[in-house]
PDB file of N, CA and C in Angstrom:
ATOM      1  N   UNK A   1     -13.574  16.371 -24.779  1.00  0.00           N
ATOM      2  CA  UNK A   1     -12.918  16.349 -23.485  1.00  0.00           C
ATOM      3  C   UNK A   1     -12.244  17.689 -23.208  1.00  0.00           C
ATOM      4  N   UNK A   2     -11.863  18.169 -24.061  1.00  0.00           N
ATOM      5  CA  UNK A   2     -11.090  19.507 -23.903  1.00  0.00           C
ATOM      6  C   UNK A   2     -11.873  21.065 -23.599  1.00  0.00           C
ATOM      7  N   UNK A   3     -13.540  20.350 -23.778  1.00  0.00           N
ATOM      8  CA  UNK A   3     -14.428  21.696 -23.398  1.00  0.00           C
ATOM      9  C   UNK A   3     -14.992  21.501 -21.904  1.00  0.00           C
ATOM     10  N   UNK A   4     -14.206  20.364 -21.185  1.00  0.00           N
ATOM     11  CA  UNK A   4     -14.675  20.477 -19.870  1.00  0.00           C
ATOM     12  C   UNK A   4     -13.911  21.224 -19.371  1.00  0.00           C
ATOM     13  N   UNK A   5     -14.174  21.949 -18.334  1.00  0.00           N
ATOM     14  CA  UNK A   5     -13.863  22.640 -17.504  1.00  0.00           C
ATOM     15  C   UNK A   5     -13.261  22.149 -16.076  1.00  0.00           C
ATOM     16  N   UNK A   6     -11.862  21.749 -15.509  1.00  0.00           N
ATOM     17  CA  UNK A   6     -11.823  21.208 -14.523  1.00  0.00           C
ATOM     18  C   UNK A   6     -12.275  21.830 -12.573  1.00  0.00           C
ATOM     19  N   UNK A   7     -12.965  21.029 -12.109  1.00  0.00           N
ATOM     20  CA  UNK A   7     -13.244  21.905 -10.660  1.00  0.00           C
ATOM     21  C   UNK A   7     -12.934  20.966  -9.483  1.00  0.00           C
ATOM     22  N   UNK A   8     -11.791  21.823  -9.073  1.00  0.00           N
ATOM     23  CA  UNK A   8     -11.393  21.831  -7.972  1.00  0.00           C
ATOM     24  C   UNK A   8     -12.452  20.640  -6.613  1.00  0.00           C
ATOM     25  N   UNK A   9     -11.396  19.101  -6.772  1.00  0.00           N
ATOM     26  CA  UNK A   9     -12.285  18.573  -5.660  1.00  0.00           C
ATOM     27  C   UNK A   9     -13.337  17.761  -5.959  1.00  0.00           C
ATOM     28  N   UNK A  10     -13.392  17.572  -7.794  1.00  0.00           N
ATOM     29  CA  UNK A  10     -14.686  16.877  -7.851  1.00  0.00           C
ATOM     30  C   UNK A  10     -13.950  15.270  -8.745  1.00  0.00           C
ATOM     31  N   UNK A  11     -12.632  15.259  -8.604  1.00  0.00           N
ATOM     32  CA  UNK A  11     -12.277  14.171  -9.323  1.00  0.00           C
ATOM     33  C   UNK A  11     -12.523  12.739  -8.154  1.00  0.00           C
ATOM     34  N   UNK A  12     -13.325  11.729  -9.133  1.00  0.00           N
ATOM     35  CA  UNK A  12     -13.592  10.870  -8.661  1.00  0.00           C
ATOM     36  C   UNK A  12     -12.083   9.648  -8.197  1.00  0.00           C
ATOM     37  N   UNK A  13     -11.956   9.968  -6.864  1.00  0.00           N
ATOM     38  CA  UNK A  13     -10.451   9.087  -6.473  1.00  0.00           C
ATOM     39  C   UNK A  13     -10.636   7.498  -6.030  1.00  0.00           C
ATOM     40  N   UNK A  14     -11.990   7.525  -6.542  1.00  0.00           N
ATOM     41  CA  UNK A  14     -12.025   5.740  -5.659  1.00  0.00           C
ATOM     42  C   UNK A  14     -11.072   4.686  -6.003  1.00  0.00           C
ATOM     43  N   UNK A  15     -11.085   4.665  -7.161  1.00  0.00           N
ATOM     44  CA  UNK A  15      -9.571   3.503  -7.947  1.00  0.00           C
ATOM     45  C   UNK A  15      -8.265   3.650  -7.191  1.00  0.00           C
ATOM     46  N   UNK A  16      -7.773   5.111  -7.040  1.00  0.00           N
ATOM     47  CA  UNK A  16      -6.741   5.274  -6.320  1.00  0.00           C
ATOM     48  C   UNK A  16      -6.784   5.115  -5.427  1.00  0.00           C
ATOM     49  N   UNK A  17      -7.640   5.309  -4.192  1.00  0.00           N
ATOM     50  CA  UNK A  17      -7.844   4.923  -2.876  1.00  0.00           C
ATOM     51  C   UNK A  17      -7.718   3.114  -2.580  1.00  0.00           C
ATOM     52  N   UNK A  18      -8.319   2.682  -3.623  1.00  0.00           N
ATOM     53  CA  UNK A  18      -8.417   1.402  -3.368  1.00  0.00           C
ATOM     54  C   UNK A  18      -6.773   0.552  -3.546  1.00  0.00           C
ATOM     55  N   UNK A  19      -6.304   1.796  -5.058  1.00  0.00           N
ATOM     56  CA  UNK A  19      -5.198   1.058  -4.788  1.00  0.00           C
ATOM     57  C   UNK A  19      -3.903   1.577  -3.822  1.00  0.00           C
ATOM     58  N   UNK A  20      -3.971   2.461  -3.175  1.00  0.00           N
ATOM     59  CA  UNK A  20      -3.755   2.617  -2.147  1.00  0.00           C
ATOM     60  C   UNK A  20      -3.347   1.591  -0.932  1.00  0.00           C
ATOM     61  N   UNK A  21      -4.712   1.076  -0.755  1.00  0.00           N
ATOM     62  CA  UNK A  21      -4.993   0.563   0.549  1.00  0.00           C
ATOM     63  C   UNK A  21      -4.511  -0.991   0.082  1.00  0.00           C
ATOM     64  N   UNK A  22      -4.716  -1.659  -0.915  1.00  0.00           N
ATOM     65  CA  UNK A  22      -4.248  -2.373  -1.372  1.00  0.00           C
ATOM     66  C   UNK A  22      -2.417  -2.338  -1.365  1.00  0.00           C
ATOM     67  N   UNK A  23      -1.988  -1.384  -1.576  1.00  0.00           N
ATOM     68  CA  UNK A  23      -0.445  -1.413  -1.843  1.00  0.00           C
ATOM     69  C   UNK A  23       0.033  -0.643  -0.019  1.00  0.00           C
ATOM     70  N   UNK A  24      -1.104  -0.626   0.868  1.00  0.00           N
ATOM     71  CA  UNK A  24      -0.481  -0.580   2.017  1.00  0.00           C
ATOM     72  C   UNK A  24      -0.503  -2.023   2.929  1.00  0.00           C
ATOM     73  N   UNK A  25      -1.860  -2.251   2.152  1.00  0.00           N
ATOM     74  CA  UNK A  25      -1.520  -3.981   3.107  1.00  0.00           C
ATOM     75  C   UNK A  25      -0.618  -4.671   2.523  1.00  0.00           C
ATOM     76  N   UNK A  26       0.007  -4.721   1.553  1.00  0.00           N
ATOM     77  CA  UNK A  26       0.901  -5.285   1.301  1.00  0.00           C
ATOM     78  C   UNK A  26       2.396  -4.781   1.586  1.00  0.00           C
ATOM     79  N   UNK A  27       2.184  -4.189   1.543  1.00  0.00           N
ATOM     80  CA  UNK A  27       3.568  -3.457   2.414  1.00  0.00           C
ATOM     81  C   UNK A  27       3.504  -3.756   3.861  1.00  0.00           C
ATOM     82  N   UNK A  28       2.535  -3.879   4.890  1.00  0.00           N
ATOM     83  CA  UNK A  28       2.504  -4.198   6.145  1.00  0.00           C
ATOM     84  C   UNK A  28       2.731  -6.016   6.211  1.00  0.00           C
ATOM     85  N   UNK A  29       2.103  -6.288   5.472  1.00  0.00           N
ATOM     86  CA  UNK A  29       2.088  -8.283   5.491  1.00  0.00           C
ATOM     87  C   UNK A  29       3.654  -8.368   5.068  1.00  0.00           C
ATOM     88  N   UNK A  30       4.039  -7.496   4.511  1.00  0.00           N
ATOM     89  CA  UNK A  30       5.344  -7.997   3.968  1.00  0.00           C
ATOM     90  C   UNK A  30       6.602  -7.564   4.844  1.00  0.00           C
ATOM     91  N   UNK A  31       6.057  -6.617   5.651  1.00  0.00           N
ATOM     92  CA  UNK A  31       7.313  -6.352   6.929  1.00  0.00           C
ATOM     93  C   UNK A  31       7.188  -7.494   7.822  1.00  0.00           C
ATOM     94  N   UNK A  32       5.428  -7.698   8.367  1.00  0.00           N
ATOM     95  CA  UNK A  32       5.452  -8.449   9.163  1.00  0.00           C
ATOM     96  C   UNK A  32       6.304 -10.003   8.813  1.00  0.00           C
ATOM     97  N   UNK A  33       5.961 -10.289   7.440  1.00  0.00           N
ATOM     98  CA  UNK A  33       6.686 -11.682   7.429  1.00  0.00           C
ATOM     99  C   UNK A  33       8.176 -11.281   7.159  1.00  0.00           C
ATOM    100  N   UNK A  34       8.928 -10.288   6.823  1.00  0.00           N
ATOM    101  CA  UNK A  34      10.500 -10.137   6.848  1.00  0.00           C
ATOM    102  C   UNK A  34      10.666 -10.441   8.268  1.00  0.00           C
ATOM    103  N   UNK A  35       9.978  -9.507   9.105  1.00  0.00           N
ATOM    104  CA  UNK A  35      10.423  -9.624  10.911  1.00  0.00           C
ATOM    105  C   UNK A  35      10.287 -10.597  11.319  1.00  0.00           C
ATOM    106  N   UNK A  36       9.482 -11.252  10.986  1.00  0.00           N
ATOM    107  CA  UNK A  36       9.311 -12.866  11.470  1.00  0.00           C
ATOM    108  C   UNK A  36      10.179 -13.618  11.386  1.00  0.00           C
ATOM    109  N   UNK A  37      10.518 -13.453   9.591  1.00  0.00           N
ATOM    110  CA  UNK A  37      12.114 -14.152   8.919  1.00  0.00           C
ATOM    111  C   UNK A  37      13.183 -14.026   9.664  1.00  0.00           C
ATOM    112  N   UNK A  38      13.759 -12.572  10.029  1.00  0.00           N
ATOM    113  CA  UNK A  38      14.816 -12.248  11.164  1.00  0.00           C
ATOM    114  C   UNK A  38      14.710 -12.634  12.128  1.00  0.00           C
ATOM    115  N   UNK A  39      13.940 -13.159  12.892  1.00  0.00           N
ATOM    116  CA  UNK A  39      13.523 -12.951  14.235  1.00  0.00           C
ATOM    117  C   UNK A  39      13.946 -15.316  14.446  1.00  0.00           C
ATOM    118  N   UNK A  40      13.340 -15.542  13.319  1.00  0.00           N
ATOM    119  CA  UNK A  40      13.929 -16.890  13.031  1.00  0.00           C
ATOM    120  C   UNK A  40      15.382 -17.419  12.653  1.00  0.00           C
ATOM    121  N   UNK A  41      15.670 -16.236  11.976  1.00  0.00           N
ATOM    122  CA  UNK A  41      16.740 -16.673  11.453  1.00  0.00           C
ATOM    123  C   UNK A  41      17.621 -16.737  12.521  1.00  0.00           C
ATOM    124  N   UNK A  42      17.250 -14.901  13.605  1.00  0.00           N
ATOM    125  CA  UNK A  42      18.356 -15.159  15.023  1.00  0.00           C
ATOM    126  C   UNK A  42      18.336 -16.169  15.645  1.00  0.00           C
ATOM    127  N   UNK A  43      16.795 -16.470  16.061  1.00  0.00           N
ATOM    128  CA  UNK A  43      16.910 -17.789  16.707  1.00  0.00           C
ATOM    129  C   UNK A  43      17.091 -19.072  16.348  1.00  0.00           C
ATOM    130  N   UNK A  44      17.471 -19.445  15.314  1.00  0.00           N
ATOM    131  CA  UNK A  44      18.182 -20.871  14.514  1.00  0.00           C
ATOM    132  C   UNK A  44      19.629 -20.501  14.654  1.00  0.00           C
ATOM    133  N   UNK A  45      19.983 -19.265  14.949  1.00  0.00           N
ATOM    134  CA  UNK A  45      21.956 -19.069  14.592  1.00  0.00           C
ATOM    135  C   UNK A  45      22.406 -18.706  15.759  1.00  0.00           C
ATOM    136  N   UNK A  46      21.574 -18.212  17.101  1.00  0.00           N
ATOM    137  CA  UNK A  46      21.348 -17.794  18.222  1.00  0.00           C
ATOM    138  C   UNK A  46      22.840 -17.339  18.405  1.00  0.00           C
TER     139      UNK A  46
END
């Protein structure tokens, strides 16, 4: 491993991308249901 030579641009990122996109939908599903939570909670305490 140490006689490769690294070049610029050729590292394979698919794992990271995926987990990426994975740790952004979950971050979006999880605002959406907090806002939802608030948005209930005002209107039960109005």
């Amino acid at each position: 491993m140490a006689d490769q030579k690294h070049e610029h641009g050729k590292m394979n990122t698919g794992v990271q991308e995926q987990t990426f996109a994975g740790f952004m939908s979950l971050v979006s599903k999880s605002t959406v249901v907090i806002l939802v939570a608030l948005v209930l909670l005002y209107l039960a305490n109005g």
